[in-house]
C-alpha atoms as a PDB file:
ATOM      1  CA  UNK A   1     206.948 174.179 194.680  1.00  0.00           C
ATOM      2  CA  UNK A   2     206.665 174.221 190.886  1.00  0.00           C
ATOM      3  CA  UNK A   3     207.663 171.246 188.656  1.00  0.00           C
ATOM      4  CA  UNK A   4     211.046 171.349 187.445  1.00  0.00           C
ATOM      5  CA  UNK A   5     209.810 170.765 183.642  1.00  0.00           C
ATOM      6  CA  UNK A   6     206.128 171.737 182.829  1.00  0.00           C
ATOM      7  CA  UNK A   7     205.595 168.439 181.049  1.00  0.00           C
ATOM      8  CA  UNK A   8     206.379 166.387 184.165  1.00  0.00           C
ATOM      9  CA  UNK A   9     206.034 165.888 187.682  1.00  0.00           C
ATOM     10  CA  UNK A  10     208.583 165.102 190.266  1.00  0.00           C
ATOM     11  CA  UNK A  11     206.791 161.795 190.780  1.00  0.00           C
ATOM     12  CA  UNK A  12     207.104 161.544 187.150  1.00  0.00           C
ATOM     13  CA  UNK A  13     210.961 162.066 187.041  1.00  0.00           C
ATOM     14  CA  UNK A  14     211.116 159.959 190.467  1.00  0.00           C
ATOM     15  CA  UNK A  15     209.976 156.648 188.446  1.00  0.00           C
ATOM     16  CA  UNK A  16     211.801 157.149 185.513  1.00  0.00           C
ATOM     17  CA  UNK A  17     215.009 157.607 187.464  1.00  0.00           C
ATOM     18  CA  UNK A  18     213.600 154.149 189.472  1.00  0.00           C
ATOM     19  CA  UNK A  19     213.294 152.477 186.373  1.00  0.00           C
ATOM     20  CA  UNK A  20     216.944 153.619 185.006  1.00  0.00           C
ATOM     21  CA  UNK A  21     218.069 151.942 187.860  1.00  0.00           C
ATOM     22  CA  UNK A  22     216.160 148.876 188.095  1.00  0.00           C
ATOM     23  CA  UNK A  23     217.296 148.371 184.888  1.00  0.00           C
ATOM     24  CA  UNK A  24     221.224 148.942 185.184  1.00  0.00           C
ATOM     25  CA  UNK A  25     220.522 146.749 188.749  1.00  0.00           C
ATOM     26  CA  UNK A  26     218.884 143.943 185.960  1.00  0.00           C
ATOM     27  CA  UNK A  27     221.743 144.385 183.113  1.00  0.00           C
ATOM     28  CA  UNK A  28     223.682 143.854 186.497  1.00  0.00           C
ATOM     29  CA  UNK A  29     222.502 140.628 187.392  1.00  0.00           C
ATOM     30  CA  UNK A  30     221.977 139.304 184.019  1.00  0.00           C
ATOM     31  CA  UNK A  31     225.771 139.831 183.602  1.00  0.00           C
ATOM     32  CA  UNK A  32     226.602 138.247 187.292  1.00  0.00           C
ATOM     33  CA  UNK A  33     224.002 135.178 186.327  1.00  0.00           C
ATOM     34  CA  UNK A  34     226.072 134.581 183.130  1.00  0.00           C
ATOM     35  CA  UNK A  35     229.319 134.778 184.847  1.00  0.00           C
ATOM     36  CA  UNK A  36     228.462 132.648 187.399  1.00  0.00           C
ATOM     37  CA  UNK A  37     226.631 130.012 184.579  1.00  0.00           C
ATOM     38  CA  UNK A  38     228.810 127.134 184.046  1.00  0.00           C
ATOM     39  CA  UNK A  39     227.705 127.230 179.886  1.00  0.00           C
ATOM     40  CA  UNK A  40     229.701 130.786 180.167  1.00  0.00           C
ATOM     41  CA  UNK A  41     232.718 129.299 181.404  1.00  0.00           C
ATOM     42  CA  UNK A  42     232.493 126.163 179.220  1.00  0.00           C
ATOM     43  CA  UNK A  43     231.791 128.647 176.383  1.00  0.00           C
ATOM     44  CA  UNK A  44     234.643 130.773 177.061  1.00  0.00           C
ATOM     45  CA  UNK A  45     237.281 127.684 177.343  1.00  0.00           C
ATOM     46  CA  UNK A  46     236.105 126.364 173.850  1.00  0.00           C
ATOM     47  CA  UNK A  47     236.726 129.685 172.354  1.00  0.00           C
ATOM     48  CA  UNK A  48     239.456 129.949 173.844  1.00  0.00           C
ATOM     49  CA  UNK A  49     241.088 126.423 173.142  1.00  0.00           C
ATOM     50  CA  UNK A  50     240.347 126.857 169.562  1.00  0.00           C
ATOM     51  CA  UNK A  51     241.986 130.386 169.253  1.00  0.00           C
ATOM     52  CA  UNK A  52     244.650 128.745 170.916  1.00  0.00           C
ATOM     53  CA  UNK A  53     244.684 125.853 168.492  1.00  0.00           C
ATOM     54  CA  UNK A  54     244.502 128.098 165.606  1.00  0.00           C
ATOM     55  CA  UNK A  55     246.980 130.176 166.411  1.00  0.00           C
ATOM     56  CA  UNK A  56     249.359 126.971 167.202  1.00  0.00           C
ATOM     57  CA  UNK A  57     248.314 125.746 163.890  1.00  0.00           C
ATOM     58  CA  UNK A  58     249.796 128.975 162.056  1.00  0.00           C
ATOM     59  CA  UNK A  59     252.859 128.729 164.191  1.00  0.00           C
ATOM     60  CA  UNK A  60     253.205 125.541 163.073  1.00  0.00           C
ATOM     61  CA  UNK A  61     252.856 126.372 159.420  1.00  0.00           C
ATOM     62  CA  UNK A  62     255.750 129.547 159.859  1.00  0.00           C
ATOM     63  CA  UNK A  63     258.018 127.152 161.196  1.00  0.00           C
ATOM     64  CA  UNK A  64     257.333 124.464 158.122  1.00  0.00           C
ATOM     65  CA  UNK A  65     257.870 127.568 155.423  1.00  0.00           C
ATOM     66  CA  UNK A  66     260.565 128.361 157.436  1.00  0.00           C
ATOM     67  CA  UNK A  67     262.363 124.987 157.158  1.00  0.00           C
ATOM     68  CA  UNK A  68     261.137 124.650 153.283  1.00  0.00           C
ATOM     69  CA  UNK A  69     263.125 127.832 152.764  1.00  0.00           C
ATOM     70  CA  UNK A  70     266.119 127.478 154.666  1.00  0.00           C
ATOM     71  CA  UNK A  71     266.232 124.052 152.224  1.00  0.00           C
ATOM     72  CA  UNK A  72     265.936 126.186 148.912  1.00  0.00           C
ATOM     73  CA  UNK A  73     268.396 128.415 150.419  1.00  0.00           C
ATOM     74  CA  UNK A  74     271.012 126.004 151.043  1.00  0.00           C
ATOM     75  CA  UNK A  75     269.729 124.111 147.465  1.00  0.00           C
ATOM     76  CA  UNK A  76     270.351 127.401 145.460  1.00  0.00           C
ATOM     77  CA  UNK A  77     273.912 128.189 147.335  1.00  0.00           C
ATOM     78  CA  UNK A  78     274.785 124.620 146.198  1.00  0.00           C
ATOM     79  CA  UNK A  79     273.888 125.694 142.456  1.00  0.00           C
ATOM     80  CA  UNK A  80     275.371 128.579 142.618  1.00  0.00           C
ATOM     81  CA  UNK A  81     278.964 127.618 144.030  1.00  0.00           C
ATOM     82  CA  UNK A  82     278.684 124.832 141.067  1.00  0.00           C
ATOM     83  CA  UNK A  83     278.241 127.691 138.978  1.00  0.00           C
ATOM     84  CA  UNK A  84     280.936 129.500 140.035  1.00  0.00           C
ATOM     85  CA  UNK A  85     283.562 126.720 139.813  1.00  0.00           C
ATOM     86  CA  UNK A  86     282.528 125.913 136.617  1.00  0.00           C
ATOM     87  CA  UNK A  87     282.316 129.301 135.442  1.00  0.00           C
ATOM     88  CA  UNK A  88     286.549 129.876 137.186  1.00  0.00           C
ATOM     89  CA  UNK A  89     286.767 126.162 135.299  1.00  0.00           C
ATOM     90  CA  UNK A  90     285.876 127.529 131.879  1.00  0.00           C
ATOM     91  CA  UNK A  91     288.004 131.307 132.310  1.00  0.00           C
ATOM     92  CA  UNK A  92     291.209 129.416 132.922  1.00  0.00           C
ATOM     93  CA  UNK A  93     289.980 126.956 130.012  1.00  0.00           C
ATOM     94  CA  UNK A  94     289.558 130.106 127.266  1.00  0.00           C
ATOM     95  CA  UNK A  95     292.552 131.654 128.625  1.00  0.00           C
ATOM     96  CA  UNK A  96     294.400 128.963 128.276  1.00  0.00           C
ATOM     97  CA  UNK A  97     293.816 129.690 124.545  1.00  0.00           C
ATOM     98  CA  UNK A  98     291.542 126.877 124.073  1.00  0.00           C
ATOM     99  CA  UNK A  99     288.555 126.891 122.499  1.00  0.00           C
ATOM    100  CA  UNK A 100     284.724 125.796 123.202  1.00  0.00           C
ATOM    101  CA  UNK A 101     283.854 124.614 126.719  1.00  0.00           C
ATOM    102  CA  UNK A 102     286.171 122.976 129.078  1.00  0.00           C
ATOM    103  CA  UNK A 103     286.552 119.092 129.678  1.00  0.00           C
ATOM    104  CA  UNK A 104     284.086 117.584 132.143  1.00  0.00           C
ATOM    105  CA  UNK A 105     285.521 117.591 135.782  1.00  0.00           C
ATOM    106  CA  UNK A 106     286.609 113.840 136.819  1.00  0.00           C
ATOM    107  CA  UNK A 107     283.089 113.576 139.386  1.00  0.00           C
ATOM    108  CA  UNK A 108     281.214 114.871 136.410  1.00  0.00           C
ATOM    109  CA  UNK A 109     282.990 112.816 133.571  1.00  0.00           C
ATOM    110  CA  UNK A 110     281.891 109.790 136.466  1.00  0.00           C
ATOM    111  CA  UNK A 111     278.494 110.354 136.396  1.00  0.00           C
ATOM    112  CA  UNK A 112     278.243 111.038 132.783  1.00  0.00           C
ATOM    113  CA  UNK A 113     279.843 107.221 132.420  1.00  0.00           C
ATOM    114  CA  UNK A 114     277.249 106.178 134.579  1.00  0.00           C
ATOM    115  CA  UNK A 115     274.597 107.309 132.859  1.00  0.00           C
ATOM    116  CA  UNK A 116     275.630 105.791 129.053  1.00  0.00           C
ATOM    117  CA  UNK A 117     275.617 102.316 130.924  1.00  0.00           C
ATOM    118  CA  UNK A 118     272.454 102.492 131.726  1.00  0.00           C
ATOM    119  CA  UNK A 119     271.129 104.480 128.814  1.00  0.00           C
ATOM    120  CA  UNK A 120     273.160 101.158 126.733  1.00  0.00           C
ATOM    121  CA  UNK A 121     271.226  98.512 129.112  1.00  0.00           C
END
C-alpha cells in the first residue's frame, strides 16, 4: 500500500487523529470538572444575582421616572386649566367693554390678602 500523502505515514495520520481526540476527550473533561466544581456554581449564582439585582435596580428607577412624570403631568394640567379659566375670565372681562385685566377671582383676591398681612408683619 502507498501512503495516502507522500509527506506522511498512516502511523503518522493515526497519532495525529489520536491526539485530536485526546484532546476534544480533555476540553471534555475540563468542561465536566468545571461543571461539576462547586466555585462554578457559586460563580454562576453571583453573576447571576447581581444581573438580577441590576436589572431590578433599573426597574426600579422606570417606575420612579414614571411616578415623577405622571406628577408633572397632573402639575402642568393644573396650570393649564388655571390658564384657561383665567384666560375665559379675561374674554368675558374685554367684552364686557372693560378695559385692562379682569378683577382677581374671590380665592385669588384671598390669598393676595393673605399675603399683604404678612408682607405688613
Amino acid at each position: 500500500m502507498s501512503p495516502i500523502n507522500s509527506s506522511c505515514s498512516l502511523s503518522e495520520a493515526q497519532s495525529t487523529s489520536d491526539h485530536r481526540i485526546g484532546v476534544n476527550t480533555g476540553l471534555f473533561s475540563i468542561f465536566v470538572g468545571a461543571i461539576s466544581s462547586p466555585i462554578f456554581w457559586i460563580t454562576a449564582v453571583i453573576i447571576l444575582f447581581a444581573f438580577t439585582t441590576h436589572q431590578l435596580y433599573r426597574y426600579w428607577q422606570l417606575c420612579q421616572s414614571l411616578i415623577s412624570i405622571e406628577e408633572y403631568t397632573e402639575f402642568f394640567r393644573t396650570m393649564h386649566q388655571r390658564l384657561q379659566r383665567r384666560n375665559a375670565e379675561h374674554i368675558e372681562w374685554v367684552q364686557a367693554g372693560s378695559i385692562g385685566s379682569p378683577p382677581l377671582t374671590s380665592d385669588a383676591h384671598a390669598k393676595l390678602q393673605v399675603q399683604m398681612v404678612v408682607l405688613k408683619q
